[in-house]
Each structure stands twice: as C-alpha cells, then as structure tokens.
Protein backbone atom coordinates (compact mmCIF):
# COMPACT_ATOMS: atom_id res chain seq x y z
CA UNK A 1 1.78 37.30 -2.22
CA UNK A 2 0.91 34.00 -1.78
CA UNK A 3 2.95 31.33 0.15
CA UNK A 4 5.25 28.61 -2.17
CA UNK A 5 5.91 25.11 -1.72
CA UNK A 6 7.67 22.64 -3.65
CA UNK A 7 5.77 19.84 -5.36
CA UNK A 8 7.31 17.18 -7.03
CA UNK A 9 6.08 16.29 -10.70
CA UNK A 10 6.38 13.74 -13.32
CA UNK A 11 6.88 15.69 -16.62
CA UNK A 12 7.10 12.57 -18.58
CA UNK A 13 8.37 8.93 -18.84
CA UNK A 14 11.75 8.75 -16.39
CA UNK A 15 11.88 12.57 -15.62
CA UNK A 16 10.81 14.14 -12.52
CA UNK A 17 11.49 17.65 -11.25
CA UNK A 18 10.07 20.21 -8.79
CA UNK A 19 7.61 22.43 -8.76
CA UNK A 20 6.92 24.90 -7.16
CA UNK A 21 3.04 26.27 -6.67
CA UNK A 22 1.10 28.14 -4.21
CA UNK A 23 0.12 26.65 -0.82
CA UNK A 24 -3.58 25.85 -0.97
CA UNK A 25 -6.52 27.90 1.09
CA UNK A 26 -8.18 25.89 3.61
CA UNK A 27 -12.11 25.90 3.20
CA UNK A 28 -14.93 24.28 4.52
CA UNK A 29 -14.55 20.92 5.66
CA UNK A 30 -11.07 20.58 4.15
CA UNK A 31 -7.42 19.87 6.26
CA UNK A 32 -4.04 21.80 5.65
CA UNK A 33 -1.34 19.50 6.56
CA UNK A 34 2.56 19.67 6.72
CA UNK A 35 3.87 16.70 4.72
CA UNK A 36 7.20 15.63 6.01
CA UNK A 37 7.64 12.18 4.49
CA UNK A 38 5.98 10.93 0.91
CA UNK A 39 7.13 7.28 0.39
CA UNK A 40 7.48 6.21 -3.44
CA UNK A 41 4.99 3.13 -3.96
CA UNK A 42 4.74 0.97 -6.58
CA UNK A 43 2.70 2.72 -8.82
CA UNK A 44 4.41 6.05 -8.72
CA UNK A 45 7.87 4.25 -9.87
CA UNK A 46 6.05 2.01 -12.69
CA UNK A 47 4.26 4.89 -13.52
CA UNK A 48 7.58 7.00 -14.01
CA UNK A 49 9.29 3.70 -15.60
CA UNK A 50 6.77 3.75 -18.22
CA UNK A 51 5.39 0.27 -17.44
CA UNK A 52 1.94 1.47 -16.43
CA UNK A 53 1.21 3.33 -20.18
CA UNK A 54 -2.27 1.19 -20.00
CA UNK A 55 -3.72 3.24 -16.94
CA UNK A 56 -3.74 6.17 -19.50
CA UNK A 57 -2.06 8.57 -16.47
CA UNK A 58 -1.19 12.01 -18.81
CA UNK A 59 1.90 13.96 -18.07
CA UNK A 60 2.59 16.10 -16.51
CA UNK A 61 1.56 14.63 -13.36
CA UNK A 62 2.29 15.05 -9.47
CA UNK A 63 2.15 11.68 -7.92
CA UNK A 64 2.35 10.56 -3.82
CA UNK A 65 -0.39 9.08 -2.34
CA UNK A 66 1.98 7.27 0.99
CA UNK A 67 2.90 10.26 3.20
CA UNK A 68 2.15 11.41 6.46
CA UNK A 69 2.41 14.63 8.15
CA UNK A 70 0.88 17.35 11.04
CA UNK A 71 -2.16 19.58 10.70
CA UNK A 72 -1.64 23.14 10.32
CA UNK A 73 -4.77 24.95 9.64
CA UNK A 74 -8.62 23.33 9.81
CA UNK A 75 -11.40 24.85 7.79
CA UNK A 76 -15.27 25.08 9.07
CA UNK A 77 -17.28 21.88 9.60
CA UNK A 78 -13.96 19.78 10.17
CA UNK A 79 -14.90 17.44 13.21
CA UNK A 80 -13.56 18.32 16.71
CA UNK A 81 -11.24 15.64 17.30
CA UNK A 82 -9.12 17.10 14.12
CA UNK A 83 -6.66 20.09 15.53
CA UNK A 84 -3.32 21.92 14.71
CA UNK A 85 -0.15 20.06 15.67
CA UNK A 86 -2.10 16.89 15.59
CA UNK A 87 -0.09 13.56 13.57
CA UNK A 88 -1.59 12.55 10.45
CA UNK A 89 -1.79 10.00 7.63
CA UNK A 90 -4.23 10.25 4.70
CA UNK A 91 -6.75 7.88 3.00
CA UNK A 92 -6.05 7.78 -0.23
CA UNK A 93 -8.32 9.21 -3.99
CA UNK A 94 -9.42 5.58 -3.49
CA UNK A 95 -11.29 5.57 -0.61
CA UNK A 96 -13.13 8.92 -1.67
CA UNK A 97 -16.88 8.83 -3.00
CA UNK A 98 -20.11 10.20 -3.95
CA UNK A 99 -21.66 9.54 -0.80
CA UNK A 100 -24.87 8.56 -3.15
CA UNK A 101 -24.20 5.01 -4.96
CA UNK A 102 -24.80 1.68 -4.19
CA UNK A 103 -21.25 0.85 -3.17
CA UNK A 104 -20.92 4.20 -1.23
CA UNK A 105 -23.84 3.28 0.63
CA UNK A 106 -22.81 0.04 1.21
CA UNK A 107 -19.65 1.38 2.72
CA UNK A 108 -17.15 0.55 0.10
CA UNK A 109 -16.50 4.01 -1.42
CA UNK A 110 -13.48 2.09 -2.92
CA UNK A 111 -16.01 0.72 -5.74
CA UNK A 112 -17.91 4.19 -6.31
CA UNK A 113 -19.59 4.26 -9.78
CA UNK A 114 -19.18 8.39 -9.37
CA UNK A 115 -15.46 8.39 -8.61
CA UNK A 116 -14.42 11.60 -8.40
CA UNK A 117 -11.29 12.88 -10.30
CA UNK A 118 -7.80 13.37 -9.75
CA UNK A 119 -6.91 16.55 -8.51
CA UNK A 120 -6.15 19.25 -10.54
CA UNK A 121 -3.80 22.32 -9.96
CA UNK A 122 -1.46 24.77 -12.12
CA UNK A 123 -2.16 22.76 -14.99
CA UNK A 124 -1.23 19.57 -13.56
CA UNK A 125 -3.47 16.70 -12.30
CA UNK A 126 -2.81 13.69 -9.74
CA UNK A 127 -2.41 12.90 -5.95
CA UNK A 128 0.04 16.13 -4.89
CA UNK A 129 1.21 13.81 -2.32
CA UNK A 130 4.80 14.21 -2.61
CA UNK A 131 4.39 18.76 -1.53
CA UNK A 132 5.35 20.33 1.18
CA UNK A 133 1.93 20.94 1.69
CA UNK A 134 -1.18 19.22 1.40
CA UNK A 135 -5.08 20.34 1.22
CA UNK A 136 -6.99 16.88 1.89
CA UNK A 137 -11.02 16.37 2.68
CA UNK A 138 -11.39 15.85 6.64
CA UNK A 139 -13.11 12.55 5.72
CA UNK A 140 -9.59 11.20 4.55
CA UNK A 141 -7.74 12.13 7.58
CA UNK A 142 -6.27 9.38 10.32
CA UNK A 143 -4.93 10.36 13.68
CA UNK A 144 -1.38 8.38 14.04
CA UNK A 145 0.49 7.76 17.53
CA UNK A 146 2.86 11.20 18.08
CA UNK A 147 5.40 9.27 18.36
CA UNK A 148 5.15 7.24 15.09
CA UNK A 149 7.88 8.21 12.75
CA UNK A 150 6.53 10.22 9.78
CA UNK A 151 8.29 7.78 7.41
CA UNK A 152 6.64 4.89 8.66
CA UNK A 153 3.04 6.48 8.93
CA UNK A 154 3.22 6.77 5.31
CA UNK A 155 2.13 3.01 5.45
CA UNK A 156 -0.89 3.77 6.11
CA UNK A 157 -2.44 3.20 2.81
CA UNK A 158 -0.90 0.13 1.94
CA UNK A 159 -1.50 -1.50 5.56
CA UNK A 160 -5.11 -0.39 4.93
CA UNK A 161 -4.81 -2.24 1.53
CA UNK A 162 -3.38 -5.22 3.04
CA UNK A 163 -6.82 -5.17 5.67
CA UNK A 164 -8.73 -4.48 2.89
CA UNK A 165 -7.88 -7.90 1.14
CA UNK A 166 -7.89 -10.00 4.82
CA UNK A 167 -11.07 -9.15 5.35
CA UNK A 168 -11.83 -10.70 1.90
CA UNK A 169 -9.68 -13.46 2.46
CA UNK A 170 -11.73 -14.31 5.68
CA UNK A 171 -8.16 -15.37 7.72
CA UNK A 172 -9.42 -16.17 11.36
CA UNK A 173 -7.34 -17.95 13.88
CA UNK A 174 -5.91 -21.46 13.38
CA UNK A 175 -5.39 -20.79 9.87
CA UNK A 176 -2.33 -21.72 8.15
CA UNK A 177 -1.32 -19.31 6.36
CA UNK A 178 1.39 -19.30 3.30
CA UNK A 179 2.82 -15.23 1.57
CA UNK A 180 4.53 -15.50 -1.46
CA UNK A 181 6.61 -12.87 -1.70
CA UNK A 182 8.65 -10.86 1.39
CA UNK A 183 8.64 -7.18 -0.23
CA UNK A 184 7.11 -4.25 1.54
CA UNK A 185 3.59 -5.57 0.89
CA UNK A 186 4.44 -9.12 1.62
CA UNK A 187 5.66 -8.75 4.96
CA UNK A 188 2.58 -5.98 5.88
CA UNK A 189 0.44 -9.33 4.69
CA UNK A 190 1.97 -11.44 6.73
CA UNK A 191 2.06 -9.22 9.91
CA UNK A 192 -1.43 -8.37 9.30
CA UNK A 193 -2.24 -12.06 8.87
CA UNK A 194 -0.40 -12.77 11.88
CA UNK A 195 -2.85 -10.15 13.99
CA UNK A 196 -5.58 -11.86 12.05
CA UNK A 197 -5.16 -15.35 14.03
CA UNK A 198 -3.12 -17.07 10.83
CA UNK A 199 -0.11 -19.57 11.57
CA UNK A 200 2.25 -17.03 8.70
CA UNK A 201 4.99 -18.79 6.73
CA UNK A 202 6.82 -16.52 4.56
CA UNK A 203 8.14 -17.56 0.82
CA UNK A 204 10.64 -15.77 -0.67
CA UNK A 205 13.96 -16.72 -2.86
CA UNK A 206 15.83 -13.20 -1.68
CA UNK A 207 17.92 -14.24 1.51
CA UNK A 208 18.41 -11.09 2.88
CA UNK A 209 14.44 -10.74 2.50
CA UNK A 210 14.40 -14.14 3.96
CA UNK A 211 16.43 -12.67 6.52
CA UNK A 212 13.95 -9.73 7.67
CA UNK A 213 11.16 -12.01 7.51
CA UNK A 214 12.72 -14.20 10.27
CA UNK A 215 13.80 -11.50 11.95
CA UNK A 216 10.00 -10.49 12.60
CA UNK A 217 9.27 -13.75 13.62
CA UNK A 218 7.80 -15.39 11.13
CA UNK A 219 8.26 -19.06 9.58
CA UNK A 220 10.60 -18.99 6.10
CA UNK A 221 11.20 -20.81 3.22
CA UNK A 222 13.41 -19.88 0.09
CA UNK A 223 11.79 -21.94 -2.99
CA UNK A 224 15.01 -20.62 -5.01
CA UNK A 225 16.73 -23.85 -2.92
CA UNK A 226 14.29 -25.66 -0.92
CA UNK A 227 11.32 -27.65 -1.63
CA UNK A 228 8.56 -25.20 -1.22
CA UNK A 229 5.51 -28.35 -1.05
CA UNK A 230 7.11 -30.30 1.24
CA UNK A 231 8.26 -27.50 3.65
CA UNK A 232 4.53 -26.44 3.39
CA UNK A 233 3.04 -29.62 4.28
CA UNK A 234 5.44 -29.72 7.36
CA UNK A 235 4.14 -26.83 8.10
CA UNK A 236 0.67 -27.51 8.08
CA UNK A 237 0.77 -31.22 9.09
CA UNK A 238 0.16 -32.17 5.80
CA UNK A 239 -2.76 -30.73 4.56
CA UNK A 240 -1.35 -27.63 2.65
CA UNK A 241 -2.14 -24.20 3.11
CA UNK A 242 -5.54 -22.75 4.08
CA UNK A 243 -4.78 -19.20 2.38
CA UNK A 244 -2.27 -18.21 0.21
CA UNK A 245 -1.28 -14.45 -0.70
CA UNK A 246 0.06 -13.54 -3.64
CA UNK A 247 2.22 -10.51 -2.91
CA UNK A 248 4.03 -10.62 -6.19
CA UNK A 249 2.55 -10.82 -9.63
CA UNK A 250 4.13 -13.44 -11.58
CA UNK A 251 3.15 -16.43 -13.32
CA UNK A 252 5.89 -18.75 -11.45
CA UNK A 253 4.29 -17.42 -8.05
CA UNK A 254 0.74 -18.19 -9.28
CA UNK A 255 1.98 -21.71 -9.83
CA UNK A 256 3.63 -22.07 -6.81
CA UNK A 257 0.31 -21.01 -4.84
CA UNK A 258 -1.65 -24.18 -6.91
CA UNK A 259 1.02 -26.46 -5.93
CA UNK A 260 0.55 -25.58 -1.97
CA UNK A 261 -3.56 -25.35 -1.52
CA UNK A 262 -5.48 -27.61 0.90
CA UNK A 263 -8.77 -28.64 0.18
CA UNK A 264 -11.27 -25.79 0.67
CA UNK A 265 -8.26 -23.21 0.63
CA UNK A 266 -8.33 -19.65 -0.28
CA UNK A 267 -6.45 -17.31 -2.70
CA UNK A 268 -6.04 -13.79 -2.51
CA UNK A 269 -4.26 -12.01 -5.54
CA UNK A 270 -3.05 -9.22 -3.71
CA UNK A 271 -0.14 -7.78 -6.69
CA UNK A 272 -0.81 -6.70 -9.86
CA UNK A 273 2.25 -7.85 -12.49
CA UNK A 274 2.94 -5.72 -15.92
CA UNK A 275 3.03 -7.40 -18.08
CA UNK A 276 0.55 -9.60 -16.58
CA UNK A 277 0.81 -12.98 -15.08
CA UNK A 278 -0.87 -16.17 -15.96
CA UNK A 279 -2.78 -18.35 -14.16
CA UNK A 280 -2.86 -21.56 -15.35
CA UNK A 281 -5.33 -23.22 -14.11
CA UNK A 282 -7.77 -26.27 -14.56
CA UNK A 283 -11.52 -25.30 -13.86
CA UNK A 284 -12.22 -29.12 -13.06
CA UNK A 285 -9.63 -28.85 -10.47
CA UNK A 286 -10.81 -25.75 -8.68
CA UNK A 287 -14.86 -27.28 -8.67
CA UNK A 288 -13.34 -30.62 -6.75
CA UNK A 289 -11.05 -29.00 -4.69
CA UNK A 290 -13.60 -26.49 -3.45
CA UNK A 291 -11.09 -23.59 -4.02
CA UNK A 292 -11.69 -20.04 -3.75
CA UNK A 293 -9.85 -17.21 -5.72
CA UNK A 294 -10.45 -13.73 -4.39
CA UNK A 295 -9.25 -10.09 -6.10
CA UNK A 296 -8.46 -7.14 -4.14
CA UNK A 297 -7.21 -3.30 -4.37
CA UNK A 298 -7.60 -0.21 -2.63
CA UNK A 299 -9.15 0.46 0.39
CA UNK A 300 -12.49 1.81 2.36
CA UNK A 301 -12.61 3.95 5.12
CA UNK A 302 -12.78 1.37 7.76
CA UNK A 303 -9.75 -0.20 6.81
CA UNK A 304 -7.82 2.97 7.06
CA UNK A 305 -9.08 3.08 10.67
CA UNK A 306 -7.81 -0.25 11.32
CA UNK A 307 -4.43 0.19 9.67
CA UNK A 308 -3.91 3.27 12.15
CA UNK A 309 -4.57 1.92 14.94
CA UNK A 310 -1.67 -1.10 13.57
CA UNK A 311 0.77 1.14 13.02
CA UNK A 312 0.40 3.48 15.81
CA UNK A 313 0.14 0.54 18.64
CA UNK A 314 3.69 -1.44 16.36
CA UNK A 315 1.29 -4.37 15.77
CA UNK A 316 2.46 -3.72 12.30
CA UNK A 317 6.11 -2.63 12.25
CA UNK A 318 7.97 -0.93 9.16
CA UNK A 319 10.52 0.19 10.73
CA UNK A 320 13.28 -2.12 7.90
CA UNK A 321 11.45 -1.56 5.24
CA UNK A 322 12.82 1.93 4.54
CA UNK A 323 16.03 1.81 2.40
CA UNK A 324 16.46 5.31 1.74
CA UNK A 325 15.45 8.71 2.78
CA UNK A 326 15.96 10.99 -0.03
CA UNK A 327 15.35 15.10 -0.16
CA UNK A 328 12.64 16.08 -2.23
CA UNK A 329 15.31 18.54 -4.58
CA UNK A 330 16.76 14.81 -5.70
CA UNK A 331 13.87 13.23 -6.55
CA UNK A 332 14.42 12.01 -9.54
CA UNK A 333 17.54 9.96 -7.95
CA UNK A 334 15.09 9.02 -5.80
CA UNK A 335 12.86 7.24 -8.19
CA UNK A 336 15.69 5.64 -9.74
CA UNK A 337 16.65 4.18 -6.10
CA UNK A 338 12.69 2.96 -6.32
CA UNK A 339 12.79 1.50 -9.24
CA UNK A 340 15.72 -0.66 -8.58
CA UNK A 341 15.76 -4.19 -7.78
CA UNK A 342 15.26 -5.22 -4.52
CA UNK A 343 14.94 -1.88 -2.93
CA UNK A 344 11.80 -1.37 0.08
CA UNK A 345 10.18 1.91 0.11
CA UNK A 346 12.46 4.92 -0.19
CA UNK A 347 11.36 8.04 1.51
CA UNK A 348 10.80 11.41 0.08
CA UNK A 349 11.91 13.81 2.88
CA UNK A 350 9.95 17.44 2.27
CA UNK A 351 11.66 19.28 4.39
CA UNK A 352 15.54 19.98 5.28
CA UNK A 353 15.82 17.76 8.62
C-alpha cells in the first residue's frame, strides 16, 4: 500500500479542506522533499476569495507555491550537490520552461511561449505546494542556510520576484529610492533595494507597518498624515525620487508615485490590484520628463539563486512578517486569517511540531 499525505485543496470559492493522496515516486531527475511550512501568498487567498475569477483557475484546485522543506529521496540524473537531509526552497511553475524558445534561451524561462501546465494529480490540478510532501524537477530546487527557519525560506519566491523586478528597475547605488506600500512585498522591495545600493524611504499610512519598517532601518513616511512630496524632496534634496515601487495596486498609490518622480526617474509596478487600478497619466508629461514605467512578475532561475543566497546570509530578513502559524487540518481558518486586513504571511505548518 502506498504511503498518504495530506494535501490541502480549494474545492471552490471560500472552502478549503484536506486531502489526502498518495506520496509521489521519485524518478529521473525529479526531488522528493518534506514540506514543513507552505506560506499563503496573495494569490492563493484572492484566489479562494473569489477575486481572481478572471485567471480562469477551475476548482477543485491545490494551491502553495511559498514553502520550504528537506530532501528525502533523489531520483537518477539529479546533480551531486542535491542530497537527503539537505534544506530546501523551490522555484516556482513560473520559472519552469521548454528549454527550446526564444525566451528560454535567452534565460528568462519566466516568459516561455511553451509553458508547461499545472500539475495534475487525483483529479485535481495546481501547485501541491501546501502537502506534506512534494515531487519537484531538480532544476527548481535552492539550497537554503540549515539554520534558516522553514517559515521564512518560504520567501524564497517572492524575494526572487522582488530581484526579478530590481534588476528591471536598474537600482544601483546612490539612488534614492521611494516603496509605496510596507506589506510583505513592500518591505522585501525595500530590503532588496537597500542591498541594491538605493537610499530606501518607506511609504505607508498603517503605523504599526510604519513601525516595522523603522524598525529595519529604513526612512518612513505615513501619507495618511504627513505630506508625502515634501517629506520626499527632503529626502532627496529636492529633486524627487529616482525609482519608485509600487508594492500595492491602487489608483491613489499610482498617483502618489507621479506626484514624487525626479526627472529621468523610474517606475516599477510591482502589485497587481483587482479590480484594477488606474493610472492617470499625461503622455506629454512622461515624453518631457524622460520617465520610465517598467512591469514585472514572476521570476527566472537566476533570481531564485540570488534570493537564496539573501535569505540564507539575513541580508533579507522576514523574520516579522509572519503573523500566524496555522496547522494544515485548519486551513481553511487559515485562509480566512490571510485574507484579512492587514495580516503578513500566515504559515501553513504540515506537520504536528
């Protein structure tokens, strides 16, 4: 008889429950990890709060795509460096490819024409990143520091997001540097700016967001009751701000960002927003001013390298943004604790410990 785990599913809008299925046989160039931590991102809890019905996702499905874990088992072919009892985190569906395109050969597997599909298994499809067990391509798996607390390696993929999109944003040092937005991507943005070289101020009208920001250091202001263009223009001796991030999708942030640009400045839209945001802008403006506006999501191999090596050596820390830890028989509870306002990432623990 084969071995069980429990898998956690999403049977339909604002219902989750647990599976349970057979753990998966290790072939050929494939990992078998242990997954003791799944963090619920964004997409899983919009997904399960129905507010992502335009990505066409069909139920049921088994979301989890920020979790970490050890290897257990390695199939043939799997690279040396890859053993048992080794600390992992995983590179998510998006950084997977045909190998064969123009964007996989360029090194962006990210943008593959041929993207492979979602996984499939006992009649349900999706990431399977919140099981006990996981069965994951060697290609998508990351060596993280042994002593790097499952719960935070499950940034991995979004720190690899956020390196994705400062690579785009070109932020090299001397930059001043403005994030809208202190949430768990926000404050990865700005840390990851801050490695970058950037001068990071922080905007954000939560104060006990405000708070951890300026507890890791980093320059605040709190639009909600301060004047966010003059505090910028202190900031940067009066020029305004060479790059902006958008780490929240809303029409007052996009706004905000126009009102704080220097000549020749950059913009990365980092969040999505559903519904969607506006950006009002004037075309005349962004020609004279020499602006740039730059997109970004997902991730490519390399920047899953990078993001490892920033959590493992705490250049990146994560440590407060876990609210809760949660046991994978109450996940739905869990995704309501997601889903609710002003909540960081809560953790899906696998395993009774």
């Amino acid at each position: 008889m084969s071995e069980k785990m429990k898998v956690a599913v999403m049977e339909d809008v604002r219902k989750m429950a647990v599976w349970e299925m057979d753990v998966p046989e290790v072939g050929p160039g494939m990992v078998l990890a242990k997954i003791y931590r799944c963090n619920i991102c964004t997409t899983d809890w919009q997904t399960w709060a129905g507010l992502r019905a335009s990505q066409g996702r069909k139920f049921p499905w088994a979301p989890g795509h920020e979790m970490s874990g050890e290897i257990v088992a390695v199939g043939e072919g799997v690279r040396q460096d890859l053993k048992p009892g080794m600390r992992v985190g995983f590179g998510s569906q998006g950084s997977r490819g045909c190998g064969q395109c123009i964007f996989c050969r360029k090194g962006h597997p990210s943008r593959c024409i041929n993207k492979p599909k979602e996984l499939e298994r006992s009649g349900v499809t999706g990431s399977f990143g919140m099981a006990q067990y996981f069965l994951v391509e060697a290609t998508r798996v990351y060596r993280l520091a042994d002593d790097l607390p499952f719960e935070q390696g499950g940034y991995l993929e979004p720190v690899a997001t956020v390196v994705h999109g400062m690579k785009r944003l070109r932020v090299q040092p001397g930059d001043d540097v403005v994030v809208i937005g202190a949430g768990n991507l926000g404050l990865v943005n700005a840390q990851v700016a801050r490695v970058y070289g950037g001068r990071v101020m922080v905007s954000e009208i939560s104060d006990e967001r405000c708070g951890i920001a300026k507890s890791l250091g980093f320059e605040v202001v709190n639009p909600a009751t301060e004047d966010l263009k003059k505090r910028v223009l202190d900031f940067t001796g009066g020029k305004g701000a060479d790059a902006v991030i958008l780490a929240v999708g809303s029409t007052k942030a996009n706004q905000q960002a126009l009102e704080i640009l220097a000549p020749m400045a950059r913009v990365l839209l980092f969040a999505a927003g559903y519904p969607a945001p506006e950006l009002p802008i004037d075309p005349n403006t962004v020609h004279y001013r020499e602006w740039e506006f730059i997109g970004t999501f997902s991730a490519d191999p390399a920047d899953f390298e990078v993001a490892a090596k920033l959590l493992s050596e705490r250049q990146v820390r994560v440590e407060k943004m876990i609210s809760y830890t949660v046991p994978i028989d109450d996940v739905q509870r869990a995704f309501e604790l997601a889903a609710t306002p002003g909540n960081y990432r809560v953790s899906l623990s696998m395993w009774d410990q």
